[in-house]
Protein backbone atom coordinates (compact mmCIF):
# COMPACT_ATOMS: atom_id res chain seq x y z
CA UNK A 1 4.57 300.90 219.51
CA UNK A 2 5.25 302.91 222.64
CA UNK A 3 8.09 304.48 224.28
CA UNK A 4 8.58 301.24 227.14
CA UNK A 5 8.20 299.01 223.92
CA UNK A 6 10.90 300.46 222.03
CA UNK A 7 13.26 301.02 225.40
CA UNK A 8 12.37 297.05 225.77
CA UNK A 9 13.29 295.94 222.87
CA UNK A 10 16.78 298.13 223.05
CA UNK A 11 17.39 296.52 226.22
CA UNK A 12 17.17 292.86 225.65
CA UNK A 13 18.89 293.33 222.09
CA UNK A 14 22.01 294.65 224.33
CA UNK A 15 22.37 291.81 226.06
CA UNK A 16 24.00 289.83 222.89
CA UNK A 17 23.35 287.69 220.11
CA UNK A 18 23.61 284.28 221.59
CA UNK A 19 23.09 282.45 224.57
CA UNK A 20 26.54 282.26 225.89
CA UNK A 21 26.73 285.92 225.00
CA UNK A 22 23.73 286.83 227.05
CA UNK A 23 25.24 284.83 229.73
CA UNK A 24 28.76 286.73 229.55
CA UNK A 25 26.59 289.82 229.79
CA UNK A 26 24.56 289.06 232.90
CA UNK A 27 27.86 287.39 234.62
CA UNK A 28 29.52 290.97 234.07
CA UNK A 29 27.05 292.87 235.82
CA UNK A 30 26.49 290.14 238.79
CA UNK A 31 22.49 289.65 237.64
CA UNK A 32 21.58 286.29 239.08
CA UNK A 33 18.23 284.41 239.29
CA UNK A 34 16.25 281.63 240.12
CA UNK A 35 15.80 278.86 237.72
CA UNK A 36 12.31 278.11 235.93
CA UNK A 37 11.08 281.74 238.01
CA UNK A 38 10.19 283.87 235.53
CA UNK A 39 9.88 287.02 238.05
CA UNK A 40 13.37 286.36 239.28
CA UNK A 41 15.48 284.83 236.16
CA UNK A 42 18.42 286.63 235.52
CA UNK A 43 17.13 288.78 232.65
CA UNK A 44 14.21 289.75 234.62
CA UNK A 45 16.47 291.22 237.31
CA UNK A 46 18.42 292.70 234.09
CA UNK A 47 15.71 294.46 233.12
CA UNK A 48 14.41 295.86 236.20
CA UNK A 49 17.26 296.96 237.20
CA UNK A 50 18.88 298.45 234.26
CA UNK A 51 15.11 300.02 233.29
CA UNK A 52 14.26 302.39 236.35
CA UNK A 53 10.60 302.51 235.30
CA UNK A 54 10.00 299.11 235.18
CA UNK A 55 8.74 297.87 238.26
CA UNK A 56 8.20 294.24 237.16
CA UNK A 57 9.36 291.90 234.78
CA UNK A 58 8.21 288.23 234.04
CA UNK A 59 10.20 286.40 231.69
CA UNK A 60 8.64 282.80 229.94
CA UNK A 61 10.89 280.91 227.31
CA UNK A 62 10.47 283.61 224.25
CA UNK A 63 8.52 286.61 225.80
CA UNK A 64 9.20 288.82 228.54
CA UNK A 65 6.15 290.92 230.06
CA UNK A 66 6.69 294.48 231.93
CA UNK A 67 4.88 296.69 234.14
CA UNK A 68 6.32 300.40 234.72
CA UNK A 69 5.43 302.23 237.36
CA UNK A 70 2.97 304.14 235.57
CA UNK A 71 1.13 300.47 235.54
CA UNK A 72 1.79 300.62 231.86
CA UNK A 73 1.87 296.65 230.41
CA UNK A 74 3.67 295.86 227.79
CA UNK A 75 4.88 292.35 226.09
CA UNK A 76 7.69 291.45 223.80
CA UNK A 77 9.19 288.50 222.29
CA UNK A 78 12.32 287.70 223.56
CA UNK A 79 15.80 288.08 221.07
CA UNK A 80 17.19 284.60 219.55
CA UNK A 81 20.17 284.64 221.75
CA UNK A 82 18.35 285.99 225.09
CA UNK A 83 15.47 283.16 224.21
CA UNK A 84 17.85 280.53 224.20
CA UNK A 85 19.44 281.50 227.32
CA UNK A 86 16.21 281.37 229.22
CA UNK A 87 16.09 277.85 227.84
CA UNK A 88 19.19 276.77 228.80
CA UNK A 89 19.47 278.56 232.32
CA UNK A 90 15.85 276.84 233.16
CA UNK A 91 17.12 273.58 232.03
CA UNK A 92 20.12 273.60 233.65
CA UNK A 93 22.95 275.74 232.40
CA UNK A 94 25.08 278.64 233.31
CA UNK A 95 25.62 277.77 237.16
CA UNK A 96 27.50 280.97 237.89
CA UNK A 97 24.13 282.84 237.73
CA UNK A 98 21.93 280.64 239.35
CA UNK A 99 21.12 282.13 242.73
CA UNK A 100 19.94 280.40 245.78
CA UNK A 101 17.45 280.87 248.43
CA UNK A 102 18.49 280.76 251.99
CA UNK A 103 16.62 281.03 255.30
CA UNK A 104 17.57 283.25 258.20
CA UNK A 105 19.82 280.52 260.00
CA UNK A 106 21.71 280.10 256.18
CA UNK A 107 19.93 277.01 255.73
CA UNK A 108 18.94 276.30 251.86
CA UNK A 109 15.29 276.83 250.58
CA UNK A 110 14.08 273.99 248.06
CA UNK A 111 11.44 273.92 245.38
CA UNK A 112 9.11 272.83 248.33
CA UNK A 113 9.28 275.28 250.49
CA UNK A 114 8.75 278.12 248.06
């Protein structure tokens, strides 16, 4: 296991134990993202920006992959409570962190236009 791994796995276990807790934790620290976007889901930005090295971070329903900067991959199953909130979030829950696109003129971007 290396160094990112373990710093990975430290990271998502912070964010809490359940979903709503995970939630709570992102909410806090104004980490938003875009639902069923696994580049851009709220613990993706979580994790890239709370990880300095990690220059990517794609999130599916119970893994997360990362890339540091060093181009170093490396995958790891997602905690209970942070799985769950991916699941929920996707599916509709937890409005306060679900971002939204907008074009220049403020105008909203939908799933088509992406």
């Amino acid at each position: 296991m290396t160094s990112l791994h373990q710093r990975l796995t430290s990271t998502l276990n912070t964010l809490g134990m359940s979903a709503d807790a995970v939630a709570d934790t992102l909410l806090s620290g104004g980490w938003t993202g875009l639902r069923e976007d696994g580049l851009n889901c709220p613990v993706s930005n979580y994790v890239t920006a709370v990880m300095p090295d990690v220059e990517v971070a794609a999130v599916a329903f119970n893994r997360i992959t990362v890339v540091s900067i060093t181009g170093e991959t490396v995958e790891a199953p997602l905690p209970p409570g942070a799985a769950r909130f991916v699941i929920a979030f996707d599916t509709g829950s937890y409005d306060d962190l679900a971002a939204t696109l907008t074009r220049d003129d403020g105008e909203v971007i939908d799933d088509l236009e992406r």
